[in-house]
C-alpha atoms as a PDB file:
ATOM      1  CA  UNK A   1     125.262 104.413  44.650  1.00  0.00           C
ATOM      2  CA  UNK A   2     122.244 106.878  43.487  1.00  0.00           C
ATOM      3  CA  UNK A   3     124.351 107.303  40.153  1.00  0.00           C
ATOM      4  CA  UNK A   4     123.220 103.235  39.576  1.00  0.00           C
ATOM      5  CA  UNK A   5     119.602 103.817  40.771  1.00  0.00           C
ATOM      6  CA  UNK A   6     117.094 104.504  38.594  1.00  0.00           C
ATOM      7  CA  UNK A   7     114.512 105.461  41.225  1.00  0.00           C
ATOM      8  CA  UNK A   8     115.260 105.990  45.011  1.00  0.00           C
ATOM      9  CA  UNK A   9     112.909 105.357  47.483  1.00  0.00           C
ATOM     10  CA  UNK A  10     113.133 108.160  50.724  1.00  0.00           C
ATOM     11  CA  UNK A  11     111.626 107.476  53.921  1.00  0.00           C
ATOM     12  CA  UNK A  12     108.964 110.563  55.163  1.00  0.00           C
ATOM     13  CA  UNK A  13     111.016 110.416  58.873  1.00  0.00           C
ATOM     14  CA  UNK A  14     114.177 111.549  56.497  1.00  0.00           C
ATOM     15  CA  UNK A  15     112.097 113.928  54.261  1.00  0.00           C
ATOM     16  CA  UNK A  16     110.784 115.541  57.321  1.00  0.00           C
ATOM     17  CA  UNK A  17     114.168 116.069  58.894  1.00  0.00           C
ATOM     18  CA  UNK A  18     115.093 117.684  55.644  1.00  0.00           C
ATOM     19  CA  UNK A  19     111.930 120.103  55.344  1.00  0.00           C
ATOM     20  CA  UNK A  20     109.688 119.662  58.229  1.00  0.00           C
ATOM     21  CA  UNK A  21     106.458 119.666  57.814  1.00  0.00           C
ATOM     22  CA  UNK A  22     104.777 123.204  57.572  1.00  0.00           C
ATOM     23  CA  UNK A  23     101.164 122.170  59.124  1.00  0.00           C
ATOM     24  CA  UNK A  24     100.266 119.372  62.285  1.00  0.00           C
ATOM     25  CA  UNK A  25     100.244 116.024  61.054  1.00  0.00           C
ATOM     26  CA  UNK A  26      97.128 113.941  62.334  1.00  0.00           C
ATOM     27  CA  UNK A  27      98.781 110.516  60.311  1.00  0.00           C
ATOM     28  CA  UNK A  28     101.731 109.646  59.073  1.00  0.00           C
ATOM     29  CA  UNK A  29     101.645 105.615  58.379  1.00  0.00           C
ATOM     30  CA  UNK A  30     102.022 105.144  54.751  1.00  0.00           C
ATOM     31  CA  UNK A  31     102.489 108.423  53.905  1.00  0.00           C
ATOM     32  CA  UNK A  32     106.034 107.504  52.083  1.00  0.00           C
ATOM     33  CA  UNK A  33     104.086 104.364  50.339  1.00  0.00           C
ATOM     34  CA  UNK A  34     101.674 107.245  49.482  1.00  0.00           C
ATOM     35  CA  UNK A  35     103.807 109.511  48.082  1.00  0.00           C
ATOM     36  CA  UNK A  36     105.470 106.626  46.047  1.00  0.00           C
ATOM     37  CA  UNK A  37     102.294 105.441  44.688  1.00  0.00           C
ATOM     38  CA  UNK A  38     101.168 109.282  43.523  1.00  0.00           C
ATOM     39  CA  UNK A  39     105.053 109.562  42.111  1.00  0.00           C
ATOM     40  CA  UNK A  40     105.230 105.937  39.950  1.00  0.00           C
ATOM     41  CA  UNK A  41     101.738 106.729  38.968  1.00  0.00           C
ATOM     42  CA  UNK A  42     102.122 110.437  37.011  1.00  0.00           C
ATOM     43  CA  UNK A  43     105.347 108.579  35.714  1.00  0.00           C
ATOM     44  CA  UNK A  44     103.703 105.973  34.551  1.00  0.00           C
ATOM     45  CA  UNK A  45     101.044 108.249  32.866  1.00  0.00           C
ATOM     46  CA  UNK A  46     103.603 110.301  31.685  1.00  0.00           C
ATOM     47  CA  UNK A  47     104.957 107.313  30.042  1.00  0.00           C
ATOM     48  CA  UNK A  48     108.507 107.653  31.610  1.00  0.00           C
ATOM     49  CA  UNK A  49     108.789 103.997  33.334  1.00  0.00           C
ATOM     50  CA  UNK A  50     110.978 102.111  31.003  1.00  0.00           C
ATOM     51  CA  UNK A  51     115.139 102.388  31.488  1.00  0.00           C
ATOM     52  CA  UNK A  52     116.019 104.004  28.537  1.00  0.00           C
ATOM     53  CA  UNK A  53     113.438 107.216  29.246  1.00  0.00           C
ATOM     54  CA  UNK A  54     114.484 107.246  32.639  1.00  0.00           C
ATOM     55  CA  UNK A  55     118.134 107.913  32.067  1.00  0.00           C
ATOM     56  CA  UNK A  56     116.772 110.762  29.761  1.00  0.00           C
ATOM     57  CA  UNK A  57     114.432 111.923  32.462  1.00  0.00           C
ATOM     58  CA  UNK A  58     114.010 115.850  31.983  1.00  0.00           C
ATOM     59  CA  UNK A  59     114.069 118.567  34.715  1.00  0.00           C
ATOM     60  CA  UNK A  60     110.320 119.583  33.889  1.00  0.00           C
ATOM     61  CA  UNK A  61     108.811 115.734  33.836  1.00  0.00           C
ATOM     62  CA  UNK A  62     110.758 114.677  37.430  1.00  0.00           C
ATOM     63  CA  UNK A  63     109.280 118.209  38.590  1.00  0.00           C
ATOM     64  CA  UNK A  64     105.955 117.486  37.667  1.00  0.00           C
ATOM     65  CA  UNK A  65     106.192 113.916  39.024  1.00  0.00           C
ATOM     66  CA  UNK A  66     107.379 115.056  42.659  1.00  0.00           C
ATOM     67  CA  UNK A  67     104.804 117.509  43.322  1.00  0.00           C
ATOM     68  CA  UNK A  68     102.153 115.136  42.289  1.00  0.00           C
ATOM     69  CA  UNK A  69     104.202 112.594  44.466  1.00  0.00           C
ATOM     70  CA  UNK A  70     103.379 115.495  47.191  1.00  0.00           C
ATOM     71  CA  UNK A  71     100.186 116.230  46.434  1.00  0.00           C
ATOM     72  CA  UNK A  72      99.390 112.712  47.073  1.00  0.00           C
ATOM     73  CA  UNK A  73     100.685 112.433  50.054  1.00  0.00           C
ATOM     74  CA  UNK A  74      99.538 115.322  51.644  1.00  0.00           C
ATOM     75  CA  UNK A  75      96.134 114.394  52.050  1.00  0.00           C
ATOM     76  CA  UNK A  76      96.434 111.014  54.069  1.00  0.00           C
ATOM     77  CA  UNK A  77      98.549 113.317  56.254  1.00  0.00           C
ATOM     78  CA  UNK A  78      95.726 115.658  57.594  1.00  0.00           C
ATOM     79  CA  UNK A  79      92.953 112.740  58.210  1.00  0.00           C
ATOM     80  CA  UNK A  80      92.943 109.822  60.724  1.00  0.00           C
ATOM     81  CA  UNK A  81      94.052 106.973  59.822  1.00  0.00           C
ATOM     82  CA  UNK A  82      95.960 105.224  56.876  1.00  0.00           C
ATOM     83  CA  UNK A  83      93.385 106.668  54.971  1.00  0.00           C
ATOM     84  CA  UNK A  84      94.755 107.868  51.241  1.00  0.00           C
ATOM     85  CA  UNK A  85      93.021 109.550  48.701  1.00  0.00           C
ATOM     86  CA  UNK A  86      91.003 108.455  45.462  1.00  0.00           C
ATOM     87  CA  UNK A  87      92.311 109.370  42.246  1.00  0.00           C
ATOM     88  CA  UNK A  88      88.754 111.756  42.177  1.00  0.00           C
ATOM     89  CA  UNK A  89      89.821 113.542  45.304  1.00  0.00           C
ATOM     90  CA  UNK A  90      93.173 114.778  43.997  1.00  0.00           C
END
């Protein structure tokens, strides 16, 4: 099945069990919408949306994509609330 997906989505309750969070968590709702939004959006920017660059994705752009991905969604996680970050904040 992930061989016919071009994007996965992964819930943060299975990302946690994975690689648990390092730090206490004061929120977690939306943190996996969060982390999508900060992940589409550097691909987008990166201009790696459209099929035929995805299935040519390198190593070095899906790298840089995840950790902004993470960036994003580690700051919702350490304030009240559904509360994510501005594009100026990151």
């Amino acid at each position: 099945m992930m061989k016919q997906a071009d994007i996965v989505n992964v819930p943060d309750q299975d990302l946690n069990w994975i690689l648990p969070a390092p730090v206490p968590v004061e929120e977690k709702v939306e943190t996996g919408d969060t982390f999508n939004a900060g992940f589409l959006t550097n691909m987008s920017e990166l201009g790696q949306l459209k099929r035929p660059k995805l299935k040519t994705l390198s190593p070095k752009v899906l790298e840089a994509a995840l950790s902004h991905g993470a960036r994003v969604a580690a700051v919702p996680v350490l304030r009240a609330g559904a509360n994510p970050p501005w594009a100026g904040e990151l």
